[in-house]
C-alpha atoms as a PDB file:
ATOM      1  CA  UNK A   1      18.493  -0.141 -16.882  1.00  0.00           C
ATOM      2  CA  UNK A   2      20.167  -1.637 -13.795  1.00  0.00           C
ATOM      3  CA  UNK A   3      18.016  -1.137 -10.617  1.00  0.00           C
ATOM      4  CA  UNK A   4      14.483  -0.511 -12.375  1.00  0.00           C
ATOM      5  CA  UNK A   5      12.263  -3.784 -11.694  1.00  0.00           C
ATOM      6  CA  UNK A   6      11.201  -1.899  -7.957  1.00  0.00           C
ATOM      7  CA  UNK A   7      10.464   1.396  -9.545  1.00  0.00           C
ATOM      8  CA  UNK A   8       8.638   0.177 -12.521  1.00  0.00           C
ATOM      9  CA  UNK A   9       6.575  -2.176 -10.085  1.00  0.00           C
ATOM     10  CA  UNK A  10       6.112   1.104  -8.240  1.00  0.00           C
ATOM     11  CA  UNK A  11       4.620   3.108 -11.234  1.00  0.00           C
ATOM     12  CA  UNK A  12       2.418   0.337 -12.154  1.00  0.00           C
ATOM     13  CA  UNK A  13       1.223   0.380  -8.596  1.00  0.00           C
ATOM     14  CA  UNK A  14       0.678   4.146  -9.400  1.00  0.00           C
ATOM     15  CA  UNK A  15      -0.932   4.649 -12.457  1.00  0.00           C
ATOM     16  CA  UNK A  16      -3.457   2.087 -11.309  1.00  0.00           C
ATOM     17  CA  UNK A  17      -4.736   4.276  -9.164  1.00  0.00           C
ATOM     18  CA  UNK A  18      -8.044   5.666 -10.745  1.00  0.00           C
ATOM     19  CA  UNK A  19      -8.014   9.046  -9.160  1.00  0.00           C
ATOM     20  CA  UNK A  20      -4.063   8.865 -10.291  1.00  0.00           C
ATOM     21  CA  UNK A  21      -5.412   8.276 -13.929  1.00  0.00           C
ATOM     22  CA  UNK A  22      -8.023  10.729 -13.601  1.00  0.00           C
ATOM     23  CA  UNK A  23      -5.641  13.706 -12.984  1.00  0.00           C
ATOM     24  CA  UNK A  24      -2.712  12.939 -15.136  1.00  0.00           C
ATOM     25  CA  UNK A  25      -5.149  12.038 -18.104  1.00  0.00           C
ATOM     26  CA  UNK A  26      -6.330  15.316 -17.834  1.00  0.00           C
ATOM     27  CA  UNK A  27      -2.217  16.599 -17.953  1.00  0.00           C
ATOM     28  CA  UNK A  28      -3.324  17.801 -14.313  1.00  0.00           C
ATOM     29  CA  UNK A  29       0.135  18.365 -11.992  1.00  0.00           C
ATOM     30  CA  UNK A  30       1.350  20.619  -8.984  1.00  0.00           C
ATOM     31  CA  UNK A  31       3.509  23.732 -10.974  1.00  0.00           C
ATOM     32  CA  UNK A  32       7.085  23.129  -9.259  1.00  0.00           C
ATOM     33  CA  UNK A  33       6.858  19.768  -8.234  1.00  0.00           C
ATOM     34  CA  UNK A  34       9.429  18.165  -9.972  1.00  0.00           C
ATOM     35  CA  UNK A  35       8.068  14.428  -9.578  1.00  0.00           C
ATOM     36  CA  UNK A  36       4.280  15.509 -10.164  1.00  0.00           C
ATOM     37  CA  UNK A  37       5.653  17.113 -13.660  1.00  0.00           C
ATOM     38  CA  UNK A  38       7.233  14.093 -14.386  1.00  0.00           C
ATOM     39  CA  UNK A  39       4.841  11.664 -13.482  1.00  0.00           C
ATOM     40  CA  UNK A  40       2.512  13.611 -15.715  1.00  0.00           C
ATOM     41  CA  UNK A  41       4.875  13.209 -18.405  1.00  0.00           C
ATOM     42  CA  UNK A  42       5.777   9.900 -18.040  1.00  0.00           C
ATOM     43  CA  UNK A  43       1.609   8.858 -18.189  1.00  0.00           C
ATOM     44  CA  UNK A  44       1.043  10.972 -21.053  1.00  0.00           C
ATOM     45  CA  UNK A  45       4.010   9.899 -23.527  1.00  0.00           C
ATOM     46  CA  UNK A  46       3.655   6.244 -22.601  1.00  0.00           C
ATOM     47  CA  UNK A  47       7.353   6.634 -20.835  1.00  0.00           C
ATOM     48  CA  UNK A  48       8.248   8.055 -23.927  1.00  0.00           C
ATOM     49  CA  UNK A  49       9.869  10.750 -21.813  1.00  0.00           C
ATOM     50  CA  UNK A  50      10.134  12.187 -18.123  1.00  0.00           C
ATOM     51  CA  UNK A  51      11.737   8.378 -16.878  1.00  0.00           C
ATOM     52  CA  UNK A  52      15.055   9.947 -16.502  1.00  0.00           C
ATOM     53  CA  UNK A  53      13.721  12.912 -14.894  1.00  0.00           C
ATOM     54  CA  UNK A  54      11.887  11.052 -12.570  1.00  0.00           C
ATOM     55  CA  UNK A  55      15.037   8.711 -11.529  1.00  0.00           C
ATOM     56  CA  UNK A  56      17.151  11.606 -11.003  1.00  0.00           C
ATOM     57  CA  UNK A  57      14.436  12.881  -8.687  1.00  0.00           C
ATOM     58  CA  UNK A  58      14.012  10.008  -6.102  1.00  0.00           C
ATOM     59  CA  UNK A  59      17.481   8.426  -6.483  1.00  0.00           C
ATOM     60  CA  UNK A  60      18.591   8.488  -3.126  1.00  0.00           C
ATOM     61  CA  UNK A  61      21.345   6.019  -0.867  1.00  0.00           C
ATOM     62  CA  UNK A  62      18.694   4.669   0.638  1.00  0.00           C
ATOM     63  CA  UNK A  63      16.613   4.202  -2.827  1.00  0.00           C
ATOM     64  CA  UNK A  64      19.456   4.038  -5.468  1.00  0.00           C
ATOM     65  CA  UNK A  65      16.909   4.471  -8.371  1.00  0.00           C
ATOM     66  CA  UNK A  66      18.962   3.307 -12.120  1.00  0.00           C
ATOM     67  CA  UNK A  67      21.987   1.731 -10.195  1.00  0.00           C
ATOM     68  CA  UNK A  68      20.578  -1.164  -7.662  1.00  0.00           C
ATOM     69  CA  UNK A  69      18.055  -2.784  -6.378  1.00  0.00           C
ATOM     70  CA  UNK A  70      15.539  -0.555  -4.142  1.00  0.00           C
ATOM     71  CA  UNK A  71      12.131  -1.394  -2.609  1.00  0.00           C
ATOM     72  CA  UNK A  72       8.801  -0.651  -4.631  1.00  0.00           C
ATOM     73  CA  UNK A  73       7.170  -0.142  -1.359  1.00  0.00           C
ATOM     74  CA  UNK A  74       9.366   2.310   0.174  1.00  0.00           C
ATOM     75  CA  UNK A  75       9.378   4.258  -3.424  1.00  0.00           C
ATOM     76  CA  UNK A  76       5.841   4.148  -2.986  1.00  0.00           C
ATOM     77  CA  UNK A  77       5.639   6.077   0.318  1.00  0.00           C
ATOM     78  CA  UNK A  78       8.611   8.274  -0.816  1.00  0.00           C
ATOM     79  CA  UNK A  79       5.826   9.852  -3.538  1.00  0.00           C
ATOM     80  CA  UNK A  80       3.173  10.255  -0.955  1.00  0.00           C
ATOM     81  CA  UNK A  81       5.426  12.261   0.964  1.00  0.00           C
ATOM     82  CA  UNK A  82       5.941  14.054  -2.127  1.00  0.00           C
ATOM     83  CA  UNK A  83       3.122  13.980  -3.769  1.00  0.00           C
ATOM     84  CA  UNK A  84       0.363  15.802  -1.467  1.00  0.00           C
ATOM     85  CA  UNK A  85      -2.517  14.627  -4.194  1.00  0.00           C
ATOM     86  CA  UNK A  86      -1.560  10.641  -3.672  1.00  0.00           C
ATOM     87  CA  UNK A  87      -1.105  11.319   0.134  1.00  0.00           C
ATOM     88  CA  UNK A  88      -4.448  12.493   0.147  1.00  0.00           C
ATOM     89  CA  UNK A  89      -6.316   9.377  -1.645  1.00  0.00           C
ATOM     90  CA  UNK A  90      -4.252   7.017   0.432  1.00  0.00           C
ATOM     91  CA  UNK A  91      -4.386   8.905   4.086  1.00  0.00           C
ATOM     92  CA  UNK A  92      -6.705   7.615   6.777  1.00  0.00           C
ATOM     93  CA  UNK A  93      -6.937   7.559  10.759  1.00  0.00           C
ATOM     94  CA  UNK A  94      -6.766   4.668  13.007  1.00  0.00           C
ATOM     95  CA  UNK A  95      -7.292   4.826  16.648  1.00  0.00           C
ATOM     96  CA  UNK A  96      -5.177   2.447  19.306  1.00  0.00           C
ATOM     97  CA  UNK A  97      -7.305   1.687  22.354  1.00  0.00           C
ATOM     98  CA  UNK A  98      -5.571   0.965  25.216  1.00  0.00           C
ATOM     99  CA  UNK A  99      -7.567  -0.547  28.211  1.00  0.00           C
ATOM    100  CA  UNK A 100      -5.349  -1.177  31.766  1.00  0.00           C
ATOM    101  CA  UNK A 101      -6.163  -4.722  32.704  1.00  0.00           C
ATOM    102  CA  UNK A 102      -5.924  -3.790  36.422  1.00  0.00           C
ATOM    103  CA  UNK A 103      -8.098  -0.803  36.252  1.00  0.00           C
ATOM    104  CA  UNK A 104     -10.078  -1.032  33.004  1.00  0.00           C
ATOM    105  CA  UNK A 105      -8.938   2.554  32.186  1.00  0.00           C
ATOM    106  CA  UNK A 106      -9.222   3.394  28.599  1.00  0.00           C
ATOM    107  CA  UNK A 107      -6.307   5.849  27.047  1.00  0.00           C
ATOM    108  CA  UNK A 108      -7.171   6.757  22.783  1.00  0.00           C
ATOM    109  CA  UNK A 109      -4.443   7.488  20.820  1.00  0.00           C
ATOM    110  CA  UNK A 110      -5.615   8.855  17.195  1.00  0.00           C
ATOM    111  CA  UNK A 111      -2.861   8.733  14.408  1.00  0.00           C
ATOM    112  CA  UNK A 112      -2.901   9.176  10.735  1.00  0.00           C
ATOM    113  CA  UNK A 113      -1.178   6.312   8.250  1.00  0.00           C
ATOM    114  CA  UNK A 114      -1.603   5.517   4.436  1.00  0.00           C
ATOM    115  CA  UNK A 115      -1.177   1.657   4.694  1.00  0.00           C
ATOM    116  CA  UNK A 116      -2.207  -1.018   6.611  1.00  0.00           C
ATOM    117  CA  UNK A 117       0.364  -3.764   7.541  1.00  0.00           C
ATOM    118  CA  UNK A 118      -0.786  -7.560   7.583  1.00  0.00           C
ATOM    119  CA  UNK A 119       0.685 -10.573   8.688  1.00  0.00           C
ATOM    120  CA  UNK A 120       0.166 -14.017   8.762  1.00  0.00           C
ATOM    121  CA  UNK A 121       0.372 -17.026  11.152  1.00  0.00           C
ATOM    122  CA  UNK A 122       3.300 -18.455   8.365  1.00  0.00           C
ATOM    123  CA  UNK A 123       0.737 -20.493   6.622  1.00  0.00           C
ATOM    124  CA  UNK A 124      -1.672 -19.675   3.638  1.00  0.00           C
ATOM    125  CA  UNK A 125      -4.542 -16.845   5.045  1.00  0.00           C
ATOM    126  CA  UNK A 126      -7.195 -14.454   3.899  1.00  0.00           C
ATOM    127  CA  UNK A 127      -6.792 -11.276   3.617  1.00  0.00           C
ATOM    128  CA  UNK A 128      -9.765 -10.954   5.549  1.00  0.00           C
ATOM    129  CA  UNK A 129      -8.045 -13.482   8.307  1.00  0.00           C
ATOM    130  CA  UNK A 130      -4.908 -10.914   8.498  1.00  0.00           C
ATOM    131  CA  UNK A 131      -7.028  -7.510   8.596  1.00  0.00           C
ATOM    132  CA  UNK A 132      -9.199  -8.980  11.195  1.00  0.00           C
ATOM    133  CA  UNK A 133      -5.157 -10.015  13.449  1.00  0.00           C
ATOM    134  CA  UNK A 134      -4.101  -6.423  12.710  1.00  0.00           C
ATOM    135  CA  UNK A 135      -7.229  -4.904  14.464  1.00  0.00           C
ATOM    136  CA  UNK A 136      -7.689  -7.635  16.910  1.00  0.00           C
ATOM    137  CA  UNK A 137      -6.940  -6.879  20.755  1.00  0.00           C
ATOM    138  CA  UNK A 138      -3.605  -8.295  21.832  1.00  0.00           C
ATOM    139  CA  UNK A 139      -2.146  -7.851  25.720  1.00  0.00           C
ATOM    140  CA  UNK A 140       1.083  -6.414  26.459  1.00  0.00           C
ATOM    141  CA  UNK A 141       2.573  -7.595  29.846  1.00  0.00           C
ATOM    142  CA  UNK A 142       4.326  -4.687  31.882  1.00  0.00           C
ATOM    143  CA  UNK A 143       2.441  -1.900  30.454  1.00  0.00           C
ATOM    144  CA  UNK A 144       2.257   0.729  33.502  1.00  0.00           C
ATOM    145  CA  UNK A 145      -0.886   2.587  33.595  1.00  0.00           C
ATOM    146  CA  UNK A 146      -0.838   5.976  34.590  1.00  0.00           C
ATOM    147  CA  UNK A 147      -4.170   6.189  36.595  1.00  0.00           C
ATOM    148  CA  UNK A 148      -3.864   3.404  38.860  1.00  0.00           C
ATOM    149  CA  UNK A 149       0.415   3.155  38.221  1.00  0.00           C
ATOM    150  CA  UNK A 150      -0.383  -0.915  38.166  1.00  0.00           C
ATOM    151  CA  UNK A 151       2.567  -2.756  35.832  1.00  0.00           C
ATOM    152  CA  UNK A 152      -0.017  -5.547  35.051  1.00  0.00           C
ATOM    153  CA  UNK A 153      -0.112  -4.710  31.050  1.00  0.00           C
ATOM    154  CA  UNK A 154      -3.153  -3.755  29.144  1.00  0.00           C
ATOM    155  CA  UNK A 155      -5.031  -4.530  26.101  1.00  0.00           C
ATOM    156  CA  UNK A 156      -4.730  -2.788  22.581  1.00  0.00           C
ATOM    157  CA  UNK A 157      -6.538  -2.607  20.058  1.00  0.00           C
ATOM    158  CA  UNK A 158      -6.865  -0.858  16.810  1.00  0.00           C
ATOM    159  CA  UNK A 159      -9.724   0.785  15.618  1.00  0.00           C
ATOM    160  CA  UNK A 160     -10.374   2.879  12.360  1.00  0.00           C
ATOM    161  CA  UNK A 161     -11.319   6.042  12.233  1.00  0.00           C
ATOM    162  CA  UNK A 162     -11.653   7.156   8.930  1.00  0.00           C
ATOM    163  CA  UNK A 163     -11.681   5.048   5.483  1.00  0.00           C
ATOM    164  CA  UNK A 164      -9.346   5.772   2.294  1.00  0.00           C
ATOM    165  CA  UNK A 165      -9.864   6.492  -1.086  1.00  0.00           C
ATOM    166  CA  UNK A 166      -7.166   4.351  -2.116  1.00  0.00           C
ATOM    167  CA  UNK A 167      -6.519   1.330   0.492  1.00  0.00           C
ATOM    168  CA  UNK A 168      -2.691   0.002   0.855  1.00  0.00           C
ATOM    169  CA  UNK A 169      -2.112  -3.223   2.224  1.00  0.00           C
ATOM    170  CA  UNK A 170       1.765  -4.141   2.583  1.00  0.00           C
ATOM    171  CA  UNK A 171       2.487  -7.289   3.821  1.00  0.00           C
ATOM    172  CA  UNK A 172       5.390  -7.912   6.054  1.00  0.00           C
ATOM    173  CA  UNK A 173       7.422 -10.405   4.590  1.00  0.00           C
ATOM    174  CA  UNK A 174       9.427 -12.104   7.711  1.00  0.00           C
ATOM    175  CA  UNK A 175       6.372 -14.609   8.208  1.00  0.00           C
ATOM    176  CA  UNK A 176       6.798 -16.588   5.132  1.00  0.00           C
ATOM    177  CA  UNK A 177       3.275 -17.136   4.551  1.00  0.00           C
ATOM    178  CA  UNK A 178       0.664 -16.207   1.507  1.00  0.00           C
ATOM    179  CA  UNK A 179      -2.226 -13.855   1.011  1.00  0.00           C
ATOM    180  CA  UNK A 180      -5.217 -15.150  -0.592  1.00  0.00           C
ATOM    181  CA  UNK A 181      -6.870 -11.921  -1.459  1.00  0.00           C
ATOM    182  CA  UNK A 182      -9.805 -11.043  -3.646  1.00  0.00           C
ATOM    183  CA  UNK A 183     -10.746  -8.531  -6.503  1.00  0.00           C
ATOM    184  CA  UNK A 184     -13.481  -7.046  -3.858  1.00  0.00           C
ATOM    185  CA  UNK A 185     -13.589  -7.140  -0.603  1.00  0.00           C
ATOM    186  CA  UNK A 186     -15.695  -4.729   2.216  1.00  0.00           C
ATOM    187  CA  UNK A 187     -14.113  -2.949   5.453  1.00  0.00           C
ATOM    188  CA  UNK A 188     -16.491  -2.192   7.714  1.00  0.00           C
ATOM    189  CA  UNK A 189     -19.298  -1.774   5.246  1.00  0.00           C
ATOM    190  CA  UNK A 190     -17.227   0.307   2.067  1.00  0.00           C
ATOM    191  CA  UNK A 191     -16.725  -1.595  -0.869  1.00  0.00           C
ATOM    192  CA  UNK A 192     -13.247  -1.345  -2.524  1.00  0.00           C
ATOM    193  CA  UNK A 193     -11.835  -3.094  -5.809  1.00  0.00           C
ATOM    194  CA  UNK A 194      -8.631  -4.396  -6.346  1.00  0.00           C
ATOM    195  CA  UNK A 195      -6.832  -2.476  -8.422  1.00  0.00           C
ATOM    196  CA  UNK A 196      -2.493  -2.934  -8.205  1.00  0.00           C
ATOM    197  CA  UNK A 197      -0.723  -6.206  -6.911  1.00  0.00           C
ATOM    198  CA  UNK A 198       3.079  -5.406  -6.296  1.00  0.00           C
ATOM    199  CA  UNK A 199       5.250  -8.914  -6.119  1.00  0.00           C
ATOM    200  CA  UNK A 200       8.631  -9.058  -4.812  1.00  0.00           C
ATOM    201  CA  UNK A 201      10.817 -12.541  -4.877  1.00  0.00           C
ATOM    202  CA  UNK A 202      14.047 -11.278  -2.732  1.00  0.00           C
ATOM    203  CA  UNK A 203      15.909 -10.405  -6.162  1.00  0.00           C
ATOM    204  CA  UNK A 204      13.090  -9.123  -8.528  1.00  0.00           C
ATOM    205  CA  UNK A 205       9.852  -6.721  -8.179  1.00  0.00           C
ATOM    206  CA  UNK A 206       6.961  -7.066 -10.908  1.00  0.00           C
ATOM    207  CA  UNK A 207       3.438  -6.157 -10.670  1.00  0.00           C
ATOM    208  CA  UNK A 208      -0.113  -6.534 -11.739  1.00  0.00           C
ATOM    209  CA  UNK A 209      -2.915  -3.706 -12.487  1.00  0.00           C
ATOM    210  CA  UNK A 210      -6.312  -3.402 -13.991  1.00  0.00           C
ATOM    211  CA  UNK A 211      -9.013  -0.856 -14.156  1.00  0.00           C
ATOM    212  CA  UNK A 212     -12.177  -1.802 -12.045  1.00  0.00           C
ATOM    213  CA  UNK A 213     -14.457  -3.746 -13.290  1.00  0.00           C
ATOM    214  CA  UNK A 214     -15.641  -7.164 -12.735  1.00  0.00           C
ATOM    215  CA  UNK A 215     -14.942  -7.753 -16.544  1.00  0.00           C
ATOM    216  CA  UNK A 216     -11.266  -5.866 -16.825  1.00  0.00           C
ATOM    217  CA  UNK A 217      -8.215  -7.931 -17.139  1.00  0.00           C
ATOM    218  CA  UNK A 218      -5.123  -8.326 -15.100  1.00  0.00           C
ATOM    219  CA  UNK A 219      -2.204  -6.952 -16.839  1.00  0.00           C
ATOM    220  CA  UNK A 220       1.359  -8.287 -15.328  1.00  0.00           C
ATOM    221  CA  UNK A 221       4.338  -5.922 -15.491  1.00  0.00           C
ATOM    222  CA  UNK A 222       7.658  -7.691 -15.736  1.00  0.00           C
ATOM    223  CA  UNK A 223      10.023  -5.096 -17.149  1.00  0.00           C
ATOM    224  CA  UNK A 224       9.209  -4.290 -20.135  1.00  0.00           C
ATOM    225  CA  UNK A 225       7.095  -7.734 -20.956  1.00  0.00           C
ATOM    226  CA  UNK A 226       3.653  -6.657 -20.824  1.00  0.00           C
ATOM    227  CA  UNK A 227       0.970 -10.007 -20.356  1.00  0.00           C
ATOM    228  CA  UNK A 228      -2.495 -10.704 -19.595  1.00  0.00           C
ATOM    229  CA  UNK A 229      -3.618 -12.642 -16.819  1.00  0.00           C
ATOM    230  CA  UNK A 230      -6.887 -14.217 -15.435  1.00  0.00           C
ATOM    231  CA  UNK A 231      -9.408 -12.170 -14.186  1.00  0.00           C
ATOM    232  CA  UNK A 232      -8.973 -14.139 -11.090  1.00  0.00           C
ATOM    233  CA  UNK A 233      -5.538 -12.216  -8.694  1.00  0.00           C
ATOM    234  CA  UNK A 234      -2.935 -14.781  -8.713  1.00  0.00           C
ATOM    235  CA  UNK A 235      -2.443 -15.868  -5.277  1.00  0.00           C
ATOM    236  CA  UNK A 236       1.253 -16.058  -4.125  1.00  0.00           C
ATOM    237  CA  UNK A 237       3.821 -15.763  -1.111  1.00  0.00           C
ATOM    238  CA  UNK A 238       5.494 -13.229  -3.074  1.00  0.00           C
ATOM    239  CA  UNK A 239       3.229 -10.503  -2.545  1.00  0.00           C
ATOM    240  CA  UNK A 240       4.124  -7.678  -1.303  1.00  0.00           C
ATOM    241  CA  UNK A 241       1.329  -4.556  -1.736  1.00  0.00           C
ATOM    242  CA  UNK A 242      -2.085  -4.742  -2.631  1.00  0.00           C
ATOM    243  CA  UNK A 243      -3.860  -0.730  -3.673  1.00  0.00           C
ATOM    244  CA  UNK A 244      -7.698  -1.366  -3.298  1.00  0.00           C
ATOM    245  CA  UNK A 245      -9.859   1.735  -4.630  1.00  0.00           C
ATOM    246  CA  UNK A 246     -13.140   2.933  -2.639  1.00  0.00           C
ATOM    247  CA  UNK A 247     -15.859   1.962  -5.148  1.00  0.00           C
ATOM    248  CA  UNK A 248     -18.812   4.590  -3.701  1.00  0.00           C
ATOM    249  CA  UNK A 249     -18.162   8.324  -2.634  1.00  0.00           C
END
């Protein structure tokens, strides 16, 4: 079908998910929510049924589900607006702190998101080397301060407040540069496992998923081609979202 590759890509991404797993597995949906039904579906027939359903459902201008190409990512935070459950596993709070460089007052502003953006410097980095950027203090010049009303800028920096169930990483693509990320890695002491790599070469989305496990294979999702891959993540430029899953309560 014309216009699937970003919504398959998207439910891979999904269904990776253990707590996703978990509740369709046990036929587990929200009665009158339309996508939720068919999402269930969809799991439990193999996409023997529901896919139409479910295109009808989020086929939008914006995300022309069937007809064109969309974005995998977008789709992806269309369903957590939908889907309260997958909101829930992926929700966490960050905190910007704000510090006037004339005054050294400190202003906290608390927000809630259910992805973390990364960038990189346009070469080859860590994902480790682009979370630590995202939450490193950075100046901004002509910031007014409303205690002391100086215009000398301030310092930000983010700070999180809570930890996810399910971590999303997007990656911006405008810097050009590649991820080099890992099946494990630890944020500020929790463990999380890779679980969902979501690829997108500016014509074509595919993905990757396993179920955690140091021993579980990679699967790649390319349409309807279906092929293992190391148990090493491929690194690659093309990357687009990485789902890590808390591995401790």
């Amino acid at each position: 079908m014309r216009g699937s590759c970003w919504v398959n890509a998207c439910l891979q991404a999904v269904f990776s998910i253990p707590g996703v797993r978990a509740r369709y597995g046990a036929n587990t949906f929200e009665p009158g929510n339309a996508i939720d039904e068919c999402l269930c579906l969809i799991w439990n027939t193999r996409a023997a049924e529901g896919l139409g359903r479910f295109f009808e459902h989020v086929r939008t201008e914006a995300m022309p589900a069937g007809t064109n190409i969309g974005d995998a990512h977008e789709l992806f935070l269309f369903l957590c607006d939908k889907l309260p459950f997958l909101d829930k596993l992926c929700r966490f709070e960050i905190v910007d702190v704000i510090t006037c460089k004339a005054c050294g007052d400190v202003q906290r502003k608390t927000d809630s998101v259910i992805e973390q953006p990364v960038t990189t410097d346009g070469s080859d980095s860590t994902l480790a080397e682009c979370m630590m950027s995202a939450v490193a203090a950075h100046e901004i010049d002509g910031w007014a301060c409303e205690k002391c009303k100086s215009s000398d800028g301030c310092l930000k920096q983010l700070q999180y407040r809570s930890f996810p169930t399910a971590l999303v990483v997007y990656k911006l693509a405008q810097d050009g540069g590649g991820v080099k990320y890992s099946n494990n890695i630890v944020v500020n002491g929790h463990k999380y496992g890779l679980v969902s790599v979501s690829c997108y070469n500016g014509a074509h989305w595919w993905g990757l998923g396993r179920e955690l496990g140091d021993n579980e294979p990679w699967l790649e999702f390319d349409d309807e081609r279906v092929s293992e891959r190391p148990l090493s993540p491929p690194i690659s430029k093309n990357m687009r979202m990485l789902i890590y899953y808390r591995l401790e309560n």
